[in-house]
PDB file of N, CA and C in Angstrom:
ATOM      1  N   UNK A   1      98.016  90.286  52.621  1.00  0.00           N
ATOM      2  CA  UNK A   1      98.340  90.437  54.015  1.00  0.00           C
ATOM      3  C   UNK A   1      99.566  91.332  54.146  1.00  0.00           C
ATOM      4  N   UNK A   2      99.524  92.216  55.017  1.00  0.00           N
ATOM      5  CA  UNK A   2     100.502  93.105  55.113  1.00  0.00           C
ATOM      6  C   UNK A   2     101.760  92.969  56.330  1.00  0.00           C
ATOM      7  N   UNK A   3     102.790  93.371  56.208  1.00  0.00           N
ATOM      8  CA  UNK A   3     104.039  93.161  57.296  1.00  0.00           C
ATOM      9  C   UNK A   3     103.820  93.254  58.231  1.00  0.00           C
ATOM     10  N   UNK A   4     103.770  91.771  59.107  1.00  0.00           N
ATOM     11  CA  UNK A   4     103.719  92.137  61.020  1.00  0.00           C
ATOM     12  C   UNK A   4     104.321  92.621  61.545  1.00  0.00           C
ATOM     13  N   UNK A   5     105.544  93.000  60.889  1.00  0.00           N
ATOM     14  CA  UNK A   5     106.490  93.789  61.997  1.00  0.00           C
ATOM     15  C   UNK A   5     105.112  95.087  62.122  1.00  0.00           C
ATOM     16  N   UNK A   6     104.527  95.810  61.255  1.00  0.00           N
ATOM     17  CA  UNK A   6     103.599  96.601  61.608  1.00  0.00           C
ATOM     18  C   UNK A   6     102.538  96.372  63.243  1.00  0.00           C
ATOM     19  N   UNK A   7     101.917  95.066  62.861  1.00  0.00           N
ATOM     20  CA  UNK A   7     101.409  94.982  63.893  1.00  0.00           C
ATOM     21  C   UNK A   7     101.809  94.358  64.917  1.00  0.00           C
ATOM     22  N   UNK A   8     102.678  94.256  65.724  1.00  0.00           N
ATOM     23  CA  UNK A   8     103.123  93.814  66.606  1.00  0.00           C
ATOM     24  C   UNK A   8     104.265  94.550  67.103  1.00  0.00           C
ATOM     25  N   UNK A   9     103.964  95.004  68.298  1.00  0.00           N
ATOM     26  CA  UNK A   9     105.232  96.102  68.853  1.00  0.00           C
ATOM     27  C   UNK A   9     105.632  95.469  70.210  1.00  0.00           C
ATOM     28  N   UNK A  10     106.287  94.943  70.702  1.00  0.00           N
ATOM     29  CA  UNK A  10     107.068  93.953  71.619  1.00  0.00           C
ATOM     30  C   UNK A  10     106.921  95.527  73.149  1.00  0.00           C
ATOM     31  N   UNK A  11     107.002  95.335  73.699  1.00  0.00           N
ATOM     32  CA  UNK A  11     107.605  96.952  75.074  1.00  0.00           C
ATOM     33  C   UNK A  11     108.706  95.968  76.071  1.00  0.00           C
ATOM     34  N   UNK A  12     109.291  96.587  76.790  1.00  0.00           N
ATOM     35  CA  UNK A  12     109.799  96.481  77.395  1.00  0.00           C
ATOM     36  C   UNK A  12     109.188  96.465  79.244  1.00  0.00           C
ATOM     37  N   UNK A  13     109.290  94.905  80.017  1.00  0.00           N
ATOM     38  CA  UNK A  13     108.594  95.078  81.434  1.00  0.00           C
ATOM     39  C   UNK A  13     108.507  96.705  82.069  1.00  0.00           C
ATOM     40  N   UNK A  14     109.667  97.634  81.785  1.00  0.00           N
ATOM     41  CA  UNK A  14     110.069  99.152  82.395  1.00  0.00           C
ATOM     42  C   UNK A  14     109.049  99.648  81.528  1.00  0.00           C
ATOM     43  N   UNK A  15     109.106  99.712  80.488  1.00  0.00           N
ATOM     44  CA  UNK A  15     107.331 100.393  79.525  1.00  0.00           C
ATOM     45  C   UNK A  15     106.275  99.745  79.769  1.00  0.00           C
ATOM     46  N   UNK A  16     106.118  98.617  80.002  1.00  0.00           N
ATOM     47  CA  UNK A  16     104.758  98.152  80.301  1.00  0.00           C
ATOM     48  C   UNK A  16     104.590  98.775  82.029  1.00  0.00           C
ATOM     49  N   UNK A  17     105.394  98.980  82.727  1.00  0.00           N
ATOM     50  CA  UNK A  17     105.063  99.305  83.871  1.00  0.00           C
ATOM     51  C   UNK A  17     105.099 100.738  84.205  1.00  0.00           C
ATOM     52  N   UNK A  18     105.821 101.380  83.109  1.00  0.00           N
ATOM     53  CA  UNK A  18     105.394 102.644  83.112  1.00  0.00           C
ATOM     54  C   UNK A  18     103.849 103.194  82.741  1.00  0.00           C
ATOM     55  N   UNK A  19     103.548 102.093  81.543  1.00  0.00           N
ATOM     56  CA  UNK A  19     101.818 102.649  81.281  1.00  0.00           C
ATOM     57  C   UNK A  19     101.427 102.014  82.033  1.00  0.00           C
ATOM     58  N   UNK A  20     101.552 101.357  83.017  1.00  0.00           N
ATOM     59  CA  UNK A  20     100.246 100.818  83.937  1.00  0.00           C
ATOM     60  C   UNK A  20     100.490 102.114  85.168  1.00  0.00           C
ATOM     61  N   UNK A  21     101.439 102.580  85.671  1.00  0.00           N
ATOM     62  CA  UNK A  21     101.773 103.681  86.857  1.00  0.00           C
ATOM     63  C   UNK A  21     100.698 104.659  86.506  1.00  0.00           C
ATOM     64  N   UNK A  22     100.487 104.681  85.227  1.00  0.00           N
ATOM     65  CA  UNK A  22      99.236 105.828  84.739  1.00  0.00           C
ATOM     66  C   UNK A  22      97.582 105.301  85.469  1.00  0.00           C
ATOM     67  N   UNK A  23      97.693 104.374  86.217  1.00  0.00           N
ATOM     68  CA  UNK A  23      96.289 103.665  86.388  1.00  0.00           C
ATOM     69  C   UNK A  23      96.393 103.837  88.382  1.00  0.00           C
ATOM     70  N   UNK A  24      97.527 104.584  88.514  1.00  0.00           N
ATOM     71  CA  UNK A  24      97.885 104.677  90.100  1.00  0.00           C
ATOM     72  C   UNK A  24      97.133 105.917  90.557  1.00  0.00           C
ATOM     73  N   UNK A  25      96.090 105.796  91.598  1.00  0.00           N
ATOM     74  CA  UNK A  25      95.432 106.535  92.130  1.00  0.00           C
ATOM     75  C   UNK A  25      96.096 107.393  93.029  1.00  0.00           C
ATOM     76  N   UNK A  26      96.831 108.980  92.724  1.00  0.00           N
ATOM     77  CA  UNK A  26      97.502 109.046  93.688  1.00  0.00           C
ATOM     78  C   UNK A  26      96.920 110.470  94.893  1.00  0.00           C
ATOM     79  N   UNK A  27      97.284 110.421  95.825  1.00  0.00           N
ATOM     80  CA  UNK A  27      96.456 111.162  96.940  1.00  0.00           C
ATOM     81  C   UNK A  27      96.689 112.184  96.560  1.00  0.00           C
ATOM     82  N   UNK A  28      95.839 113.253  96.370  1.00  0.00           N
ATOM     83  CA  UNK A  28      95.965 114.557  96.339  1.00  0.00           C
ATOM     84  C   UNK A  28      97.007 115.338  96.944  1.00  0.00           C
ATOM     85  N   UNK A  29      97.164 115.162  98.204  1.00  0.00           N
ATOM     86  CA  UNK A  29      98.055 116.058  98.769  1.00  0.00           C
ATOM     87  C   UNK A  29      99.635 115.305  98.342  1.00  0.00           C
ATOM     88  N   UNK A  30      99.959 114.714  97.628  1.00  0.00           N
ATOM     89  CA  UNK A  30     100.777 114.541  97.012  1.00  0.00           C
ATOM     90  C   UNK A  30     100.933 115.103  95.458  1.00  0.00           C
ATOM     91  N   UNK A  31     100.324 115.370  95.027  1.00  0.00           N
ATOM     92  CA  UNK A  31     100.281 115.871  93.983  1.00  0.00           C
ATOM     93  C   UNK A  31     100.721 117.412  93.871  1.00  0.00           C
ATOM     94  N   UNK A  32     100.158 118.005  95.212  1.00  0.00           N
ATOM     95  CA  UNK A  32     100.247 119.204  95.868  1.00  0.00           C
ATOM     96  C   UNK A  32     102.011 119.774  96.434  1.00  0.00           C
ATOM     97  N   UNK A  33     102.181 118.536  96.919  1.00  0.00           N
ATOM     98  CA  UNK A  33     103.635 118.714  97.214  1.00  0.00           C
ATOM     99  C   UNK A  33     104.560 118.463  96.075  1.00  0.00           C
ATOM    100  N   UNK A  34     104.092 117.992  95.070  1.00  0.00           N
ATOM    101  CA  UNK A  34     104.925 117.995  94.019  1.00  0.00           C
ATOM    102  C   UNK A  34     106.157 116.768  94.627  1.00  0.00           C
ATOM    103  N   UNK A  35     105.063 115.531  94.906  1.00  0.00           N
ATOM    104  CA  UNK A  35     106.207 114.013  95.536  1.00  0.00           C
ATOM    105  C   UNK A  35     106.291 113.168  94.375  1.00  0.00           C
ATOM    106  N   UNK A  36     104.947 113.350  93.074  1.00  0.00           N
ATOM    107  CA  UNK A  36     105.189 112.361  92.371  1.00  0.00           C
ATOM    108  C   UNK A  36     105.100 113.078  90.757  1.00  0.00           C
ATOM    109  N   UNK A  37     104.795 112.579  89.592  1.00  0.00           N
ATOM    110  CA  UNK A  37     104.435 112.872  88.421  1.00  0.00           C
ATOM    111  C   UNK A  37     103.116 113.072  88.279  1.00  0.00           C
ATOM    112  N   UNK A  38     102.153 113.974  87.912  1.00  0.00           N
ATOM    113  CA  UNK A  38     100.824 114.280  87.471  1.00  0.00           C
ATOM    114  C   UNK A  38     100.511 113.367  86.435  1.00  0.00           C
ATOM    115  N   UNK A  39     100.386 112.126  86.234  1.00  0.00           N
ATOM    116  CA  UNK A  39      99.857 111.217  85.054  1.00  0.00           C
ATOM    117  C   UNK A  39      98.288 111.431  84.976  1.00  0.00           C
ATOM    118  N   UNK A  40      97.808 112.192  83.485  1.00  0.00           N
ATOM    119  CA  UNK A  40      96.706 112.166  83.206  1.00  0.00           C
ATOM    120  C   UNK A  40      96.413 110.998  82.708  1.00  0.00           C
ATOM    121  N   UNK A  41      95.026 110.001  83.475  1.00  0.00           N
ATOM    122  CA  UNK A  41      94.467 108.552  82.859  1.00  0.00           C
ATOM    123  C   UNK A  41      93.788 109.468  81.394  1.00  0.00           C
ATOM    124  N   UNK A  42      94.080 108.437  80.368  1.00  0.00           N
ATOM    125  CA  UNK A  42      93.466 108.994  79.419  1.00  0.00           C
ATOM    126  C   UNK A  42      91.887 108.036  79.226  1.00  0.00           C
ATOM    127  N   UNK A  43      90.958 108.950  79.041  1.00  0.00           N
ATOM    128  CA  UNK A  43      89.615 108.316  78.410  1.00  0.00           C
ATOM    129  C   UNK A  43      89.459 107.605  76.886  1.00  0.00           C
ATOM    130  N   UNK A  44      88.766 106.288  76.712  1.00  0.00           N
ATOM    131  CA  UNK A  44      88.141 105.944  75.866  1.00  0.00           C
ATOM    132  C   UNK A  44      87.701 106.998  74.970  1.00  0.00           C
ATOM    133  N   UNK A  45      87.534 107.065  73.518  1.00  0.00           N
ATOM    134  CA  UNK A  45      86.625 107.855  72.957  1.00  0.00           C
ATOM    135  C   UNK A  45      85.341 107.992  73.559  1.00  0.00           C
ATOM    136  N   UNK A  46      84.659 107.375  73.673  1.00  0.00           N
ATOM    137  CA  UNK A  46      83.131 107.484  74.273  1.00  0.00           C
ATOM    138  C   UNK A  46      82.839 107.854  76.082  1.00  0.00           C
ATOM    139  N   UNK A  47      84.537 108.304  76.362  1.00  0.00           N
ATOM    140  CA  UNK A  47      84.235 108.856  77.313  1.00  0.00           C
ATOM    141  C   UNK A  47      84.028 107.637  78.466  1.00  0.00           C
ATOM    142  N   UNK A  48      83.734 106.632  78.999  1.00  0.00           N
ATOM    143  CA  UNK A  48      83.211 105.642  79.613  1.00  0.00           C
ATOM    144  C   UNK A  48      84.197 104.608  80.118  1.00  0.00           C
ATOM    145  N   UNK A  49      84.648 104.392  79.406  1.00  0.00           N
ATOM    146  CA  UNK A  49      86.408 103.131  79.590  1.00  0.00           C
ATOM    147  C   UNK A  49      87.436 104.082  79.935  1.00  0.00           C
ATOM    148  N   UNK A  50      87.942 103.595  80.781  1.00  0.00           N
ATOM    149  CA  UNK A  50      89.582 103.983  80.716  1.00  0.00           C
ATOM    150  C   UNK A  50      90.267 103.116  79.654  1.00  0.00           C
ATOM    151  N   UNK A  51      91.345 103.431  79.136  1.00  0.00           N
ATOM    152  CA  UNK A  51      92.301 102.743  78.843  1.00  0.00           C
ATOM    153  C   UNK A  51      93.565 102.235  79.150  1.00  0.00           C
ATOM    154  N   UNK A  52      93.666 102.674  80.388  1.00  0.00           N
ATOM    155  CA  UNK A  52      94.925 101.579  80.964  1.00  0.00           C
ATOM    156  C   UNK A  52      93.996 100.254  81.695  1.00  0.00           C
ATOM    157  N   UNK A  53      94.102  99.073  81.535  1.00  0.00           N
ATOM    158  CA  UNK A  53      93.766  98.344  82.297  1.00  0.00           C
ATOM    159  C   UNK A  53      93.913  97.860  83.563  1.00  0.00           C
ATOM    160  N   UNK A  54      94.486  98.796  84.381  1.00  0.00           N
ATOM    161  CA  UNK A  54      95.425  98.670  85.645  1.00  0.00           C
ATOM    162  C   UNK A  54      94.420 100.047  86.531  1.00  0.00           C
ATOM    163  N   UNK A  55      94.167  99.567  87.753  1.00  0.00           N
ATOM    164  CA  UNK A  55      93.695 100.497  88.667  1.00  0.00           C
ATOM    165  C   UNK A  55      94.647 100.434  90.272  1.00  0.00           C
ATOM    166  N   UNK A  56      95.152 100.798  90.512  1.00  0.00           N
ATOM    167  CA  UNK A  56      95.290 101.044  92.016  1.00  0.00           C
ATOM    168  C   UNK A  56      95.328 102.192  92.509  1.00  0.00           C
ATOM    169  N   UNK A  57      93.724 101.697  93.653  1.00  0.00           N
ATOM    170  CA  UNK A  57      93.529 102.477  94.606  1.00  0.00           C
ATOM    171  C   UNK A  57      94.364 103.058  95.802  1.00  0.00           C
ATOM    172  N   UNK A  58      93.802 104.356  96.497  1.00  0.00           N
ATOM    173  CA  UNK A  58      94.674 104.471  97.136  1.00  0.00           C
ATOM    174  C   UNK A  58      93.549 105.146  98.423  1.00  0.00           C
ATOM    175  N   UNK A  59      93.785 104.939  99.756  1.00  0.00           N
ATOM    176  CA  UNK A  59      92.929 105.029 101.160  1.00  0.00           C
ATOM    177  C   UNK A  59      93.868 105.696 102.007  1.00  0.00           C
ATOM    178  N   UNK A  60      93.269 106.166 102.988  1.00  0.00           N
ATOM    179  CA  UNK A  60      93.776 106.189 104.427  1.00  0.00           C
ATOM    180  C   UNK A  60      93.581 105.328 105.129  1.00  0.00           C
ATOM    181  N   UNK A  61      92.262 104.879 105.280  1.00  0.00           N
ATOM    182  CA  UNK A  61      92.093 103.258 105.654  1.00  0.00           C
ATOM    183  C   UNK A  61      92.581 102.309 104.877  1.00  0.00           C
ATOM    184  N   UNK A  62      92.966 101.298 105.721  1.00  0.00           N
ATOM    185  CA  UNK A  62      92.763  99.960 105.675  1.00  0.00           C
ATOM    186  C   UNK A  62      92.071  99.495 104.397  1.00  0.00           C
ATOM    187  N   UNK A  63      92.370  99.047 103.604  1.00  0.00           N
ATOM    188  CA  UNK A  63      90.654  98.568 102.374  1.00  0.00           C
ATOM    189  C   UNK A  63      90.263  97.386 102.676  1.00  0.00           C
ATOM    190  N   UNK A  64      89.377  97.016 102.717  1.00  0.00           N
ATOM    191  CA  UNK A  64      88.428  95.969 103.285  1.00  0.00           C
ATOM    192  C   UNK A  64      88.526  94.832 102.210  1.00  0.00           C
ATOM    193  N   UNK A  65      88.396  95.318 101.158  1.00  0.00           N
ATOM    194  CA  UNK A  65      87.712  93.908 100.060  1.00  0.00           C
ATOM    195  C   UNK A  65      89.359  94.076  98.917  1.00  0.00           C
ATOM    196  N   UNK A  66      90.389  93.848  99.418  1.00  0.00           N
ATOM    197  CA  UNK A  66      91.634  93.856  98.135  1.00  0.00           C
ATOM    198  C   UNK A  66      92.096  92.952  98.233  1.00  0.00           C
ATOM    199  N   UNK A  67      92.595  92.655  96.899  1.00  0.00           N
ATOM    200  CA  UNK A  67      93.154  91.473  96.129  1.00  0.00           C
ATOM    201  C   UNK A  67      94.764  91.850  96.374  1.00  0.00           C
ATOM    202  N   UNK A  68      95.448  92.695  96.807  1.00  0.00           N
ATOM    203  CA  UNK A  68      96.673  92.951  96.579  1.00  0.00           C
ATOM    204  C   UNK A  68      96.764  94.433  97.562  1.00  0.00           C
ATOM    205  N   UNK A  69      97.403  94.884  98.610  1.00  0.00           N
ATOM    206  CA  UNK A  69      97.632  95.743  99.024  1.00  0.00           C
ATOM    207  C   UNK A  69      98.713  95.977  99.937  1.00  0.00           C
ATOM    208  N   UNK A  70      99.052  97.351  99.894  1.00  0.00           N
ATOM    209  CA  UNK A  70     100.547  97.830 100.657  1.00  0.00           C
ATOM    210  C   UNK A  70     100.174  99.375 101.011  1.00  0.00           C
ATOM    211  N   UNK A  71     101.206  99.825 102.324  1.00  0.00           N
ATOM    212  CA  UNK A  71     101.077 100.795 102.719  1.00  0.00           C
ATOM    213  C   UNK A  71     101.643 101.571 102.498  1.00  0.00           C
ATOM    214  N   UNK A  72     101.922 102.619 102.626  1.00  0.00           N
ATOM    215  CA  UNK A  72     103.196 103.702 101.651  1.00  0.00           C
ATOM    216  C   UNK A  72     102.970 105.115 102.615  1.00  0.00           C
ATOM    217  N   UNK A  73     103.745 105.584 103.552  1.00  0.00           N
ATOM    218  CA  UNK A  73     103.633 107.024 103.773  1.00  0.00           C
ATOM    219  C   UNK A  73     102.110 107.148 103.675  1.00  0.00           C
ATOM    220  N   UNK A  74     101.580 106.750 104.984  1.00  0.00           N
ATOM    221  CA  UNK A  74     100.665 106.719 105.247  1.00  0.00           C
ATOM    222  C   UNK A  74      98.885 106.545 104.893  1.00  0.00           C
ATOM    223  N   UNK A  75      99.265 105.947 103.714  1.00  0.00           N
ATOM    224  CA  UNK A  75      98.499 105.609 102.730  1.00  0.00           C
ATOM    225  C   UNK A  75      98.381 104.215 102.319  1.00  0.00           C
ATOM    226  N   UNK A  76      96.960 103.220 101.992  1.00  0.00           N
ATOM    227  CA  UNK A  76      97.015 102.106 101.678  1.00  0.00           C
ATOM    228  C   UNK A  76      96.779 102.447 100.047  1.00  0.00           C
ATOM    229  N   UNK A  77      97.609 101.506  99.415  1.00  0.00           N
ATOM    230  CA  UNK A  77      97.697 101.412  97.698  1.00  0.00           C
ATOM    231  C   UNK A  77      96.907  99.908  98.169  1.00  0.00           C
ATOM    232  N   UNK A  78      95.932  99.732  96.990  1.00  0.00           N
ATOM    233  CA  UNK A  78      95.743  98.604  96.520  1.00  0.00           C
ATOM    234  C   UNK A  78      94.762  98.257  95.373  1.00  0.00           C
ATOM    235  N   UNK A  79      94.518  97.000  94.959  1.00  0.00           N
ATOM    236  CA  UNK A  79      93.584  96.241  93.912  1.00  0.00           C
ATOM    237  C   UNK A  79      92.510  95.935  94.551  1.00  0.00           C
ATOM    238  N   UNK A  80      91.700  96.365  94.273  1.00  0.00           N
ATOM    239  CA  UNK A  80      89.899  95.940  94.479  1.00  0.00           C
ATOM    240  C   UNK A  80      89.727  94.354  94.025  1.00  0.00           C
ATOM    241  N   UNK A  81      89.441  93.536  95.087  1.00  0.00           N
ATOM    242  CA  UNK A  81      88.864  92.239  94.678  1.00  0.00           C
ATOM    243  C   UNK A  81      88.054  92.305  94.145  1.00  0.00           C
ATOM    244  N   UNK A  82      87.206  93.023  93.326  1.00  0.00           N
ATOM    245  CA  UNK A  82      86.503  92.661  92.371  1.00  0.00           C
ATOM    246  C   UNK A  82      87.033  93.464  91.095  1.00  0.00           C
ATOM    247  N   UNK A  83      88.190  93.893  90.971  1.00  0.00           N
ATOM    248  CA  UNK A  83      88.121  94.644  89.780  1.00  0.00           C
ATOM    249  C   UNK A  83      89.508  93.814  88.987  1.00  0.00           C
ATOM    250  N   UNK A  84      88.335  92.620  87.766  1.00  0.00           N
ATOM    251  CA  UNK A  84      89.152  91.778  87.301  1.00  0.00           C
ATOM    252  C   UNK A  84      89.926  92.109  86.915  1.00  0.00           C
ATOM    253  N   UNK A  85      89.852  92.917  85.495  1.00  0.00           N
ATOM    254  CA  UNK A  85      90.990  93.509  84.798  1.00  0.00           C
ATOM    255  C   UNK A  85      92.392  94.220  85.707  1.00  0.00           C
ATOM    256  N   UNK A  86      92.417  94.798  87.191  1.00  0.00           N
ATOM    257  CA  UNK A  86      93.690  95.610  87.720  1.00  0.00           C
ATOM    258  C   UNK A  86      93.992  93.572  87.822  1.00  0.00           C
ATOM    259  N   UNK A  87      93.529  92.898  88.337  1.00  0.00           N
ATOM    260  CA  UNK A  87      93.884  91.814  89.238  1.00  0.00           C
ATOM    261  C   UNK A  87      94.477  90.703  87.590  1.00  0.00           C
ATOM    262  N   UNK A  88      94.479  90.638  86.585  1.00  0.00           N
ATOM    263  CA  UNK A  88      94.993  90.147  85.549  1.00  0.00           C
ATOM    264  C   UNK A  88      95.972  90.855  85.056  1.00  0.00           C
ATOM    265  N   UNK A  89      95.752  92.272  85.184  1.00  0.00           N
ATOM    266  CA  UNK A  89      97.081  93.240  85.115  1.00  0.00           C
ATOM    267  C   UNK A  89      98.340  92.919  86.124  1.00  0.00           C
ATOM    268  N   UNK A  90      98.325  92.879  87.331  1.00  0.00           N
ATOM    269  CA  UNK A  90      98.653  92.899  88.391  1.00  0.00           C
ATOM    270  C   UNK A  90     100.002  91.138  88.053  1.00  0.00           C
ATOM    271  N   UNK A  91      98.721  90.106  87.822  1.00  0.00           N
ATOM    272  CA  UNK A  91      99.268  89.066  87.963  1.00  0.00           C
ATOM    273  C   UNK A  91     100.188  88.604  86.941  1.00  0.00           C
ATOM    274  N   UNK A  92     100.099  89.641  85.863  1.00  0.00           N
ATOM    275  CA  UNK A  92     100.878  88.995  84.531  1.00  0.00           C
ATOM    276  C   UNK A  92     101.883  89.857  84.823  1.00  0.00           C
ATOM    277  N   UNK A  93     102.226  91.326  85.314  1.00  0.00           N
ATOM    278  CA  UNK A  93     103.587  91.726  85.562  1.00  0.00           C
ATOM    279  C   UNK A  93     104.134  91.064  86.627  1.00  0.00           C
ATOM    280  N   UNK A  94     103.701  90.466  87.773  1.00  0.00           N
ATOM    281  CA  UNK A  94     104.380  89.533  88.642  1.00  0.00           C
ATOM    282  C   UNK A  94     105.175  88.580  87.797  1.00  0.00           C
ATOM    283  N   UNK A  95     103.811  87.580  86.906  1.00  0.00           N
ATOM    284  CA  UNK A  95     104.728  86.686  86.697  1.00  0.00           C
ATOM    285  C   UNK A  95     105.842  87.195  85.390  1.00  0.00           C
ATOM    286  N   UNK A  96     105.742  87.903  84.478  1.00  0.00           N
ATOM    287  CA  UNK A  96     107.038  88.858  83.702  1.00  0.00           C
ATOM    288  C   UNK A  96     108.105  88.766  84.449  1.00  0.00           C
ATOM    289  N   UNK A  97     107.746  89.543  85.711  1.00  0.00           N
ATOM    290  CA  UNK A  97     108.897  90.116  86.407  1.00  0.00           C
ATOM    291  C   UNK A  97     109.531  88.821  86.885  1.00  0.00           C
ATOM    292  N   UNK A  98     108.893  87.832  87.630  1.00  0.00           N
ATOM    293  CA  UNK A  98     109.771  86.892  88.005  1.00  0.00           C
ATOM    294  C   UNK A  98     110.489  86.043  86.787  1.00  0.00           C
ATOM    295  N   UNK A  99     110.154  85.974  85.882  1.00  0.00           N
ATOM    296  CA  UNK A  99     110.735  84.897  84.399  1.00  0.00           C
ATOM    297  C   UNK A  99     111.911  85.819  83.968  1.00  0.00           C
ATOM    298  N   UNK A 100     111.513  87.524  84.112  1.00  0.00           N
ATOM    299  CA  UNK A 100     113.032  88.214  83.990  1.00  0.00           C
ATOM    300  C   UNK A 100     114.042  88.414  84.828  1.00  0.00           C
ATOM    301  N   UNK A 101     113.628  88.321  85.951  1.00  0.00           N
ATOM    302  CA  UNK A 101     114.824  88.712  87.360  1.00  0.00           C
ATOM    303  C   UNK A 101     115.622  87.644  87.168  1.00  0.00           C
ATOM    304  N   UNK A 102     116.656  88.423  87.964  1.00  0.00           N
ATOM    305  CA  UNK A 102     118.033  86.921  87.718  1.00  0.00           C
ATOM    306  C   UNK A 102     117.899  85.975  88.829  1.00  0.00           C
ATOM    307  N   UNK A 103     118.385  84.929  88.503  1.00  0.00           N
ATOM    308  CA  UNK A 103     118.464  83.305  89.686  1.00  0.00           C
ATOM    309  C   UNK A 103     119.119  84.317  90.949  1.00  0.00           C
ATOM    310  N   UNK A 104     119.150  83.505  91.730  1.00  0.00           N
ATOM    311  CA  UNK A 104     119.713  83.929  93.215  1.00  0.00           C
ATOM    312  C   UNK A 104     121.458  83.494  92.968  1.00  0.00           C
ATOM    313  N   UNK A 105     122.043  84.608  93.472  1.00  0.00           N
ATOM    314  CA  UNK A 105     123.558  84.800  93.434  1.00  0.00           C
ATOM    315  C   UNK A 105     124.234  83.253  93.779  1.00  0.00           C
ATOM    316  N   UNK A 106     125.211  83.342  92.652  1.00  0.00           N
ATOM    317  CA  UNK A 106     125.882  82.305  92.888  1.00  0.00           C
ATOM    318  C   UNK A 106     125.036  80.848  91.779  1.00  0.00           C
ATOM    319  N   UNK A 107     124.238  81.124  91.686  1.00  0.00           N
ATOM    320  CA  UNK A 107     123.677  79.632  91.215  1.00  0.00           C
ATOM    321  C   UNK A 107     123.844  79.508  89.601  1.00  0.00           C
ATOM    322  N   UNK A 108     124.376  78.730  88.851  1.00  0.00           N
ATOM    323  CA  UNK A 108     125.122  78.283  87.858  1.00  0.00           C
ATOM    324  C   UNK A 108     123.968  78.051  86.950  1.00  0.00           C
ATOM    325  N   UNK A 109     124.028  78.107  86.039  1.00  0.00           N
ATOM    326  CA  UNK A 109     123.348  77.905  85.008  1.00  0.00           C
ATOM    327  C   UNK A 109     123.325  76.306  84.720  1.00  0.00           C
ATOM    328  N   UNK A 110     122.233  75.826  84.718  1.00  0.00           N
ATOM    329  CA  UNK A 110     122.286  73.486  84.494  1.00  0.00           C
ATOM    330  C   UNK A 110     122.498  73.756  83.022  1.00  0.00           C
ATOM    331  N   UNK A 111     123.541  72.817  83.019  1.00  0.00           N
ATOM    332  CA  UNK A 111     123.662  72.319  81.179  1.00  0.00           C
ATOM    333  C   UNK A 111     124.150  70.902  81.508  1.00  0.00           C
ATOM    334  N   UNK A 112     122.980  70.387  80.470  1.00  0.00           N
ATOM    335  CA  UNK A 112     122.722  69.038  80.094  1.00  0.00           C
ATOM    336  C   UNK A 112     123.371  68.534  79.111  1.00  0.00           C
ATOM    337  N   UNK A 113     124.117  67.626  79.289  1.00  0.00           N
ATOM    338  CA  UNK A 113     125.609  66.739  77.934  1.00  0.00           C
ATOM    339  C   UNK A 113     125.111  65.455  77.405  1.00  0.00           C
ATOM    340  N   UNK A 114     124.596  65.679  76.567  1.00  0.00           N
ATOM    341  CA  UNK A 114     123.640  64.078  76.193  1.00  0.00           C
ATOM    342  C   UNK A 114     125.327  63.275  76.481  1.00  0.00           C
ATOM    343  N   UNK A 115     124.529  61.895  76.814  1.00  0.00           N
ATOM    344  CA  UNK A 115     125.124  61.098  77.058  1.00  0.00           C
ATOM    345  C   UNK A 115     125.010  59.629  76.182  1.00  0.00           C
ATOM    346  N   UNK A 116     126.407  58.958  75.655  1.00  0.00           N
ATOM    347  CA  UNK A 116     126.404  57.968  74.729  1.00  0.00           C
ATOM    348  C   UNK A 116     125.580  57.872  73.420  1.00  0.00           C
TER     349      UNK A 116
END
């Protein structure tokens, strides 16, 4: 058996959320104005899969059937209720993000003093 430090590479929530931004559908005429970064999604070998597991869509309308959506400069971003994999993506950087953010200002850290 060979050294896990090999297989196992830890990222950081800011890197994991940087490769998922690669799965952000972004409107053309933004791309045009030069508002965001050109992220090429990269293909599966066989052409067929993506490989980021993260999709968000992006509308002028309203989206009808989403699991998660927001508006942005005139544009709706969101997760397709049926598209499991963005919606397991989606829910595990929520909960990351909340287990890393700090307590609300002011609130003390509990430490417990066994007693007798």
């Amino acid at each position: 058996m060979g050294n896990l430090d090999a297989l196992i590479q830890t990222r950081s929530l800011l890197a994991m959320m940087s490769f998922l931004a690669k799965g952000v559908e972004v409107p053309p005429e933004h791309l045009e104005q030069k508002m965001v970064l050109d992220y090429e999604i990269p293909a599966a070998q066989n052409g067929e899969e993506k490989l980021i597991p993260f999709r968000l869509r992006s509308s002028r309308n309203r989206p009808v059937n989403s699991y998660a959506a927001v508006r942005y400069l005139d544009y709706w971003y969101y997760v397709d209720n049926s598209d499991i994999d963005s919606k397991i993506s989606l829910t595990l950087m929520v909960s990351l993000f909340r287990i890393l953010a700090p307590s609300g200002a002011g609130q003390a850290p509990v430490v417990t003093l066994p007693s007798g």
